[in-house]
Protein backbone atom coordinates (compact mmCIF):
# COMPACT_ATOMS: atom_id res chain seq x y z
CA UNK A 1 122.27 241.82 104.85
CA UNK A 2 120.28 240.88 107.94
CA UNK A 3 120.28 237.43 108.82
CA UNK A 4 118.15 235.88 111.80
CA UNK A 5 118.59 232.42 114.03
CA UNK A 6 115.38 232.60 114.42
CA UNK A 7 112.60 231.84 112.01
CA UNK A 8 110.05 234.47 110.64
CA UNK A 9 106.95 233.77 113.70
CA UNK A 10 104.27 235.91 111.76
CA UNK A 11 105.12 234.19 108.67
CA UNK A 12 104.99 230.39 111.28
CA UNK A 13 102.28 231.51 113.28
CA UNK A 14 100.38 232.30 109.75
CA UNK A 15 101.39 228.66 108.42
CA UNK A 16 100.43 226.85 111.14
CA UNK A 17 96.71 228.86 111.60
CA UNK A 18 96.44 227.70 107.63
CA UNK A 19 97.34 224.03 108.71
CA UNK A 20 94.76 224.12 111.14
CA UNK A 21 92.16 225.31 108.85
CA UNK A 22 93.13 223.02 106.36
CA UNK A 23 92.52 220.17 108.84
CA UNK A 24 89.14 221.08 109.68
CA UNK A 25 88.32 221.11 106.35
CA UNK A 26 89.50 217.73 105.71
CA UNK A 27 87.71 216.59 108.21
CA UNK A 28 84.06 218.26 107.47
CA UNK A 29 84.77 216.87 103.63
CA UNK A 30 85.36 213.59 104.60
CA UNK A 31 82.56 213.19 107.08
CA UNK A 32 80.35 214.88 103.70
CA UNK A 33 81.86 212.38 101.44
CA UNK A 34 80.37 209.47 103.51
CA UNK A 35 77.69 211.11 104.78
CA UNK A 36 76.23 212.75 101.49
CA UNK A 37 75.18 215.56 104.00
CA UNK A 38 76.55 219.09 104.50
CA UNK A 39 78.09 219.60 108.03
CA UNK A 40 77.34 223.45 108.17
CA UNK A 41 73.44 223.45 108.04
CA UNK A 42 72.79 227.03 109.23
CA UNK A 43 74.69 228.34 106.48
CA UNK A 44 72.97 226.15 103.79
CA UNK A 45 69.51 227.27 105.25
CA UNK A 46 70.74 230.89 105.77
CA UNK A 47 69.86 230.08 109.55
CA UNK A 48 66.12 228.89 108.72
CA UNK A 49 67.29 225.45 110.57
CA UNK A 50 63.80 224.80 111.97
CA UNK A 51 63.00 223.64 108.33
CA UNK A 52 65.54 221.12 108.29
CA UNK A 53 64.83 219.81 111.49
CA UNK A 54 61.20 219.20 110.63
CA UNK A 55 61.83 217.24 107.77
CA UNK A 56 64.20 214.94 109.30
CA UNK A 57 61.56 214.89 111.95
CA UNK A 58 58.70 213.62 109.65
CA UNK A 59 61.55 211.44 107.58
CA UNK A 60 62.20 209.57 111.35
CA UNK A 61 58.15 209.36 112.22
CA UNK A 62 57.90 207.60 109.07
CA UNK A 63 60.61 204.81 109.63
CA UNK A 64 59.52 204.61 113.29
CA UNK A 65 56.29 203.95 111.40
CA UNK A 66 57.27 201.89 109.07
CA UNK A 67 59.19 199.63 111.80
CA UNK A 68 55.60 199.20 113.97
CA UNK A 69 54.33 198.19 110.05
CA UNK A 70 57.12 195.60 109.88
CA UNK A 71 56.30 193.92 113.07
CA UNK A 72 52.29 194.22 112.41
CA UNK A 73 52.63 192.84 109.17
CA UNK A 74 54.73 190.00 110.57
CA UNK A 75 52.36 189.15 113.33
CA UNK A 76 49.23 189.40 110.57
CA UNK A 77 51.17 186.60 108.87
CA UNK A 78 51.88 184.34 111.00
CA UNK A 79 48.80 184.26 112.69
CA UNK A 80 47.16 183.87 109.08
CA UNK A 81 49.64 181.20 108.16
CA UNK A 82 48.38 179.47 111.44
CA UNK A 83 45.02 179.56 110.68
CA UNK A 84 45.89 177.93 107.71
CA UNK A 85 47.99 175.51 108.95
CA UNK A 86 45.06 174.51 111.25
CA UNK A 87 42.83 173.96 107.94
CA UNK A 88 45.30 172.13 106.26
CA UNK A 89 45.55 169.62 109.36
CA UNK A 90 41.88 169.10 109.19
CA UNK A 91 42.27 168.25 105.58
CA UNK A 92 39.17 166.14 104.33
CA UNK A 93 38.43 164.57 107.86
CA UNK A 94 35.00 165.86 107.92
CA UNK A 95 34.28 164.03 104.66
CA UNK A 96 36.39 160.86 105.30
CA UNK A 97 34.13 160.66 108.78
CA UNK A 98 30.57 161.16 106.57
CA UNK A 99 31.66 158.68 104.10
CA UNK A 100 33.34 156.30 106.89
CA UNK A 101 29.94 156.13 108.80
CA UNK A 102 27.93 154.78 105.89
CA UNK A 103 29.71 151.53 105.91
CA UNK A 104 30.35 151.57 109.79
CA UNK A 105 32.99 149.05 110.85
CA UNK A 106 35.80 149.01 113.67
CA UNK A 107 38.92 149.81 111.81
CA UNK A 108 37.60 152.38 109.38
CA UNK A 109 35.93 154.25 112.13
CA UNK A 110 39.12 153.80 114.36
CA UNK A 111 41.16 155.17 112.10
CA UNK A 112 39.03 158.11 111.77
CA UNK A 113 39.19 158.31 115.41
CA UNK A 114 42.95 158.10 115.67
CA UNK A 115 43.34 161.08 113.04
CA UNK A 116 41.31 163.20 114.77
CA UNK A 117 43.11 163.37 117.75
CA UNK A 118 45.91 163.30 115.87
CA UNK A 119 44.93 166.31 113.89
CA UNK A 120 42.87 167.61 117.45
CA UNK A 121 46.97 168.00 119.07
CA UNK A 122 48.13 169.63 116.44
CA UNK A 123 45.42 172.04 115.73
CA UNK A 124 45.70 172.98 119.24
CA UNK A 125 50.06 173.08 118.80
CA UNK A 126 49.38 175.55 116.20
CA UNK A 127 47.26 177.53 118.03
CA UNK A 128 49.98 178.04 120.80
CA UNK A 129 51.94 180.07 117.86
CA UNK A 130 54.33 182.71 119.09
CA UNK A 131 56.18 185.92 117.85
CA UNK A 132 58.84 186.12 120.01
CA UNK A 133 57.01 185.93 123.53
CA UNK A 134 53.90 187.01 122.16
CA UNK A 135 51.23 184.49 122.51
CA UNK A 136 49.16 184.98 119.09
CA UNK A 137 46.27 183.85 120.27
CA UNK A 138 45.66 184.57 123.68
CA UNK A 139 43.86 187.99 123.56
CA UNK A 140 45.54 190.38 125.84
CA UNK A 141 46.82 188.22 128.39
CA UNK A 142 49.86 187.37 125.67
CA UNK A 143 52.41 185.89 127.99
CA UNK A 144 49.86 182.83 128.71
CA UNK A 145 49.93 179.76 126.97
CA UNK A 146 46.47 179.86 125.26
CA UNK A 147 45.28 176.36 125.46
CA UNK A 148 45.64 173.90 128.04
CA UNK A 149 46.81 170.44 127.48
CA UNK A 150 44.97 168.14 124.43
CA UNK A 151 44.96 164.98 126.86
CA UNK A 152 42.78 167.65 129.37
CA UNK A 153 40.48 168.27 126.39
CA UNK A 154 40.06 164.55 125.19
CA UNK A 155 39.51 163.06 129.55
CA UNK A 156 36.48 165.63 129.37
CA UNK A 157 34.96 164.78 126.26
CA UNK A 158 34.96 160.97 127.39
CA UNK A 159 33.38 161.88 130.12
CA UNK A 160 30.84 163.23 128.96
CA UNK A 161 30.66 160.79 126.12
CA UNK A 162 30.32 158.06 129.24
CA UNK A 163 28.09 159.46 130.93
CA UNK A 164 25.31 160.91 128.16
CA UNK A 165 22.07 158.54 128.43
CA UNK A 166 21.18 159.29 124.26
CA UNK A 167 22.77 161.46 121.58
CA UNK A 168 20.88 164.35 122.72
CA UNK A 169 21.73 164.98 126.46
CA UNK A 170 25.58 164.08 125.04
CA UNK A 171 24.95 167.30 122.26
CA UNK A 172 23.58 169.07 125.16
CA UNK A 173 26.38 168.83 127.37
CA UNK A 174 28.51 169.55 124.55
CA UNK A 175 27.21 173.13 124.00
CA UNK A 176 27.62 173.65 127.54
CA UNK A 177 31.07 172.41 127.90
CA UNK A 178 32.26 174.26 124.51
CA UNK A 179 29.70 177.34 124.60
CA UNK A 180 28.57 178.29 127.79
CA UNK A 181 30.52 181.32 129.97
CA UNK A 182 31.30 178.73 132.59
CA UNK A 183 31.80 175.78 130.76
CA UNK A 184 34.79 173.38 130.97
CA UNK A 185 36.39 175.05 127.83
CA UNK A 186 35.85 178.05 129.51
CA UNK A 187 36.86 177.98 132.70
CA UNK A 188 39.71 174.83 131.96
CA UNK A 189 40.81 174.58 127.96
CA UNK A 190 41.17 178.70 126.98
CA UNK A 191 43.87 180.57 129.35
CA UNK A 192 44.74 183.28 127.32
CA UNK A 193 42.60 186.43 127.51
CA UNK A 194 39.19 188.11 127.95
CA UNK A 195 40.30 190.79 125.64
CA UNK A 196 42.03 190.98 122.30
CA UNK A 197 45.34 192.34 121.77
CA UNK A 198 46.06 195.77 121.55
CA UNK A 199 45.56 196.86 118.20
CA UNK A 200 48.21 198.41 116.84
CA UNK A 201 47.60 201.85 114.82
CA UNK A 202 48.61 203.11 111.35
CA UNK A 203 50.05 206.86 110.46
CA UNK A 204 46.45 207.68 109.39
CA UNK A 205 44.99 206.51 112.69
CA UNK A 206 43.19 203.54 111.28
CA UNK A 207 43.71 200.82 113.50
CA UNK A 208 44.64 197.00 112.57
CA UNK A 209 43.11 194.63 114.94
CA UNK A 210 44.31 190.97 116.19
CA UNK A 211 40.94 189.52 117.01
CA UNK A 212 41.63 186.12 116.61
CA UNK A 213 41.69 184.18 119.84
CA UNK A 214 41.77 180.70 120.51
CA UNK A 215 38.30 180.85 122.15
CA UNK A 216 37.00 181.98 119.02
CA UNK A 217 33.48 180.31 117.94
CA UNK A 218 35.00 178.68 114.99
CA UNK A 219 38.04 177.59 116.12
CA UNK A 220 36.08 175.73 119.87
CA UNK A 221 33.81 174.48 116.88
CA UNK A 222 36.89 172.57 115.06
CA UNK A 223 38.51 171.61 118.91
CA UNK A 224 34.53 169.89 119.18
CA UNK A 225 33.86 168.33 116.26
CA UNK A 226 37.85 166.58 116.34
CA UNK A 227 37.59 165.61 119.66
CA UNK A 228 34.11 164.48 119.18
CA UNK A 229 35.26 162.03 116.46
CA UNK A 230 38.05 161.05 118.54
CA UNK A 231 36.30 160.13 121.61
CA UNK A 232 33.13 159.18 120.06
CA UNK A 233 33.50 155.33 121.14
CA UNK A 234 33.53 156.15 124.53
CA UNK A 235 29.70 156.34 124.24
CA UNK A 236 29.65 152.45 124.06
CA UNK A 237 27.17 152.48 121.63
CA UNK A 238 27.12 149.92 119.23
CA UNK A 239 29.23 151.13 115.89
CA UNK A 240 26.56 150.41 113.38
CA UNK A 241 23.88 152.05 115.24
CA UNK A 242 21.76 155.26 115.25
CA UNK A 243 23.13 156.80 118.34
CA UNK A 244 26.63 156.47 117.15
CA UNK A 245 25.91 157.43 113.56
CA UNK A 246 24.26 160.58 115.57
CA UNK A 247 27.13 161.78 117.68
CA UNK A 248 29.79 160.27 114.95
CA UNK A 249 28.23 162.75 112.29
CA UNK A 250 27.95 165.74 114.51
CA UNK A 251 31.42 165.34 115.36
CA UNK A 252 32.07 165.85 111.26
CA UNK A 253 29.23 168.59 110.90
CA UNK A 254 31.69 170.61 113.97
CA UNK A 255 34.61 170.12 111.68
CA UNK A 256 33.00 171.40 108.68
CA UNK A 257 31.41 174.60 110.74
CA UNK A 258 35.11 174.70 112.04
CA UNK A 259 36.67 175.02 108.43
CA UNK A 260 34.34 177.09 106.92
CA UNK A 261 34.73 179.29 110.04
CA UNK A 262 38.48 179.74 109.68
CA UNK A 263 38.72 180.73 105.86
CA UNK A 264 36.23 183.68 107.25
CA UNK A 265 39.08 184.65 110.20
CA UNK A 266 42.25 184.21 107.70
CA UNK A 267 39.55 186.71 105.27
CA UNK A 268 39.54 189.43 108.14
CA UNK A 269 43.08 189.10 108.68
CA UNK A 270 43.28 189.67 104.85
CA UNK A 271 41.48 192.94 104.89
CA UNK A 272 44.03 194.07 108.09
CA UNK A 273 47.03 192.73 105.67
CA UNK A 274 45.77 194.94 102.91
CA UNK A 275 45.36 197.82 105.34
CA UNK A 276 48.93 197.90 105.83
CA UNK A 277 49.93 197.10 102.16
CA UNK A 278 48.39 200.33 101.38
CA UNK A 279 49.71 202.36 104.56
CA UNK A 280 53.14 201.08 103.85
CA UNK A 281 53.15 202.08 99.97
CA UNK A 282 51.88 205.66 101.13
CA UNK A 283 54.99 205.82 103.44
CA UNK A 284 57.18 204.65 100.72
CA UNK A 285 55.98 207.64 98.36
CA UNK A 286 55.82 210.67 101.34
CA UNK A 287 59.41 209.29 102.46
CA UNK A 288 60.98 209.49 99.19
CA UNK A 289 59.13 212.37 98.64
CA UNK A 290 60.61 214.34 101.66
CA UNK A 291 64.13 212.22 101.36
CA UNK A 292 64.43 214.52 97.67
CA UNK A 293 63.63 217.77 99.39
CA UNK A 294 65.85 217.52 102.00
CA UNK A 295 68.36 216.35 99.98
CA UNK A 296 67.95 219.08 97.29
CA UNK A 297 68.83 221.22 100.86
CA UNK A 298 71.42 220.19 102.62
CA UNK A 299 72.56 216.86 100.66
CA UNK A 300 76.07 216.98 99.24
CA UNK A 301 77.14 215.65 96.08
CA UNK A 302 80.05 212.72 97.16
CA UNK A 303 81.92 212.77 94.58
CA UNK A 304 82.17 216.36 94.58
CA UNK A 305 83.26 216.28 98.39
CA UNK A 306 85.43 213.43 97.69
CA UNK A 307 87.45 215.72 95.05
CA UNK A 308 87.28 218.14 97.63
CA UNK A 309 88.97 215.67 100.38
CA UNK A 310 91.98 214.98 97.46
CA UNK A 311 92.73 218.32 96.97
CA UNK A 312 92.73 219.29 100.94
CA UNK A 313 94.93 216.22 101.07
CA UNK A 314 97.23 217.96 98.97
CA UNK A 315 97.34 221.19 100.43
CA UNK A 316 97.79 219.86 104.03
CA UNK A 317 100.79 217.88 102.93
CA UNK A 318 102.24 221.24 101.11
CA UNK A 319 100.99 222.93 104.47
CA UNK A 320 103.24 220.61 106.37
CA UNK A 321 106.06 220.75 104.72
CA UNK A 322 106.10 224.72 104.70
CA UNK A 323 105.56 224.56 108.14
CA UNK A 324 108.46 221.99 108.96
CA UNK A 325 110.61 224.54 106.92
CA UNK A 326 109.92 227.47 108.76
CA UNK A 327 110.35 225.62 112.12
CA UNK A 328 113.64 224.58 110.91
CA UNK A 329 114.80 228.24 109.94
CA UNK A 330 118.01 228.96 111.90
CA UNK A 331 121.24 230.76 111.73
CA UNK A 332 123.38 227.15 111.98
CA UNK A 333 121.18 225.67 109.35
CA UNK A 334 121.31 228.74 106.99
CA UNK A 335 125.39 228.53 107.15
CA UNK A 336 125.34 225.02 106.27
């Protein structure tokens, strides 16, 4: 009988090629297992891997998408829930002033006055909304503060309130302060933009605007017809008389316009919303859609790999221990 110190190398070298294949496997099951994914793609595909590839391609394009969506839809709502919030400030002023100016007297009419500018600095707070450092409503130029200062606002509607000779050269300087290209609100109140933001675009190409600026007609109409009623006793006109009851109920005919302006802005911003409701439920069917076929290609069943990864387990211990054996193979050991 032929005995050898040392141990068998084909029969090593073979175990320890076997242990290394073993531990690749183990580690392209487990990856599967958590992944859900098969690791070897080209020879799922039969080397058509330009398939794959553009499905996970349209799969990303549509959660890059549906990111963009995310932050559109955010911005929609917040500058909606703004608008609002500027309504719901004005409450019933307009009315309160109509009804407050039939029975004219100093502390009904200066209470009036005091919630209008009340309402006046936090109509324009509002408006100064952000997302982040996005200025909502300062057209393009969104890293400027859209409105200047309410106390700015009110000093130049007293002055013009002072120095108006009758109701109608004080209405007249009104529409040029608030309305005119060069006008105070113009050139001093509005800071933000000349331009709207950039629109932002949906997978079909259809495009969902953010229009509203703080310039816009019906929200300088609301800033008026507050800080009208705010400042209105600056006139020095006598409170029970026809001038005041002239510029008084103008002020409250500015608020109404202002109102009825806004529910038509938070309506456009509506339509937008719906826009990307729709977009977003498309997405939802085309990714699932493409999610099953690629999965019905290269997907991996995890509990499957995970029996897979057990039995490996297995095996590699066995693998080990053969391998250990065969290492320790030698003459000393075999005469023990």
């Amino acid at each position: 009988m032929l005995l050898t110190a040392a141990p068998d190398l084909l029969s090593y070298q073979r175990q320890t090629r076997l242990t290394a294949d073993l531990k690749a496997r183990l580690e392209i099951s487990s990856r599967e297992a958590v992944t859900g994914k098969r690791e070897d793609i080209a020879s799922v595909v039969g080397g058509d891997v330009g398939s794959v590839h553009l499905l996970q391609k349209a799969l990303d394009d549509i959660t890059q998408d549906s990111r963009i969506n995310a932050l559109s839809g955010a911005r929609l709502d917040l500058m909606s829930s703004s608008l609002s919030a500027v309504r719901g400030v004005i409450g019933g002023l307009d009315t309160q002033a109509l009804s407050a100016i039939t029975m004219p007297d100093s502390i009904g009419l200066g209470t009036i006055a005091r919630q209008a500018e009340a309402n006046l600095r936090s109509a324009m707070s509002l408006l100064g909304t952000a997302q982040g450092n996005r200025k909502l409503f300062s057209g393009d130029a969104t890293d400027q503060i859209p409105l200047a200062s309410p106390d700015k606002l009110l000093n130049d509607i007293r002055s013009i309130m002072q120095a108006g000779p009758d109701p109608v050269s004080i209405d007249l300087a009104l529409d040029v302060y608030f309305d005119a290209p060069a006008g105070g609100f113009a050139t001093d109140i509005y800071q933000g933009g000349d331009g709207n933001a950039p629109p932002s675009f949906l997978a079909d190409g259809s495009k969902i605007e953010f229009g509203v600026r703080a310039d816009d007609q019906a929200l300088r109409d609301t800033l008026r017809g507050l800080a009208v009623l705010a400042s209105a006793g600056s006139t020095g006109y006598d409170l029970a008389s026809n001038e005041f009851s002239a510029v008084f109920t103008g002020g409250a005919g500015f608020v109404s316009k202002g109102k009825s302006g806004i529910i038509q802005l938070e309506s456009n911003l509506g339509i937008y919303s719906g826009l990307l409701e729709k977009a977003n439920d498309q997405q939802s069917i085309e990714k699932l859609t493409i999610a099953q076929t690629l999965n019905s290609v290269i997907g991996r069943d995890q509990f499957e790999a995970a029996a897979e990864l057990k039995q490996l387990e297995t095996q590699l211990q066995a693998s080990y221990l053969i391998t250990a054996r065969l290492a320790n193979l030698n003459l000393s050991n075999f005469i023990r």
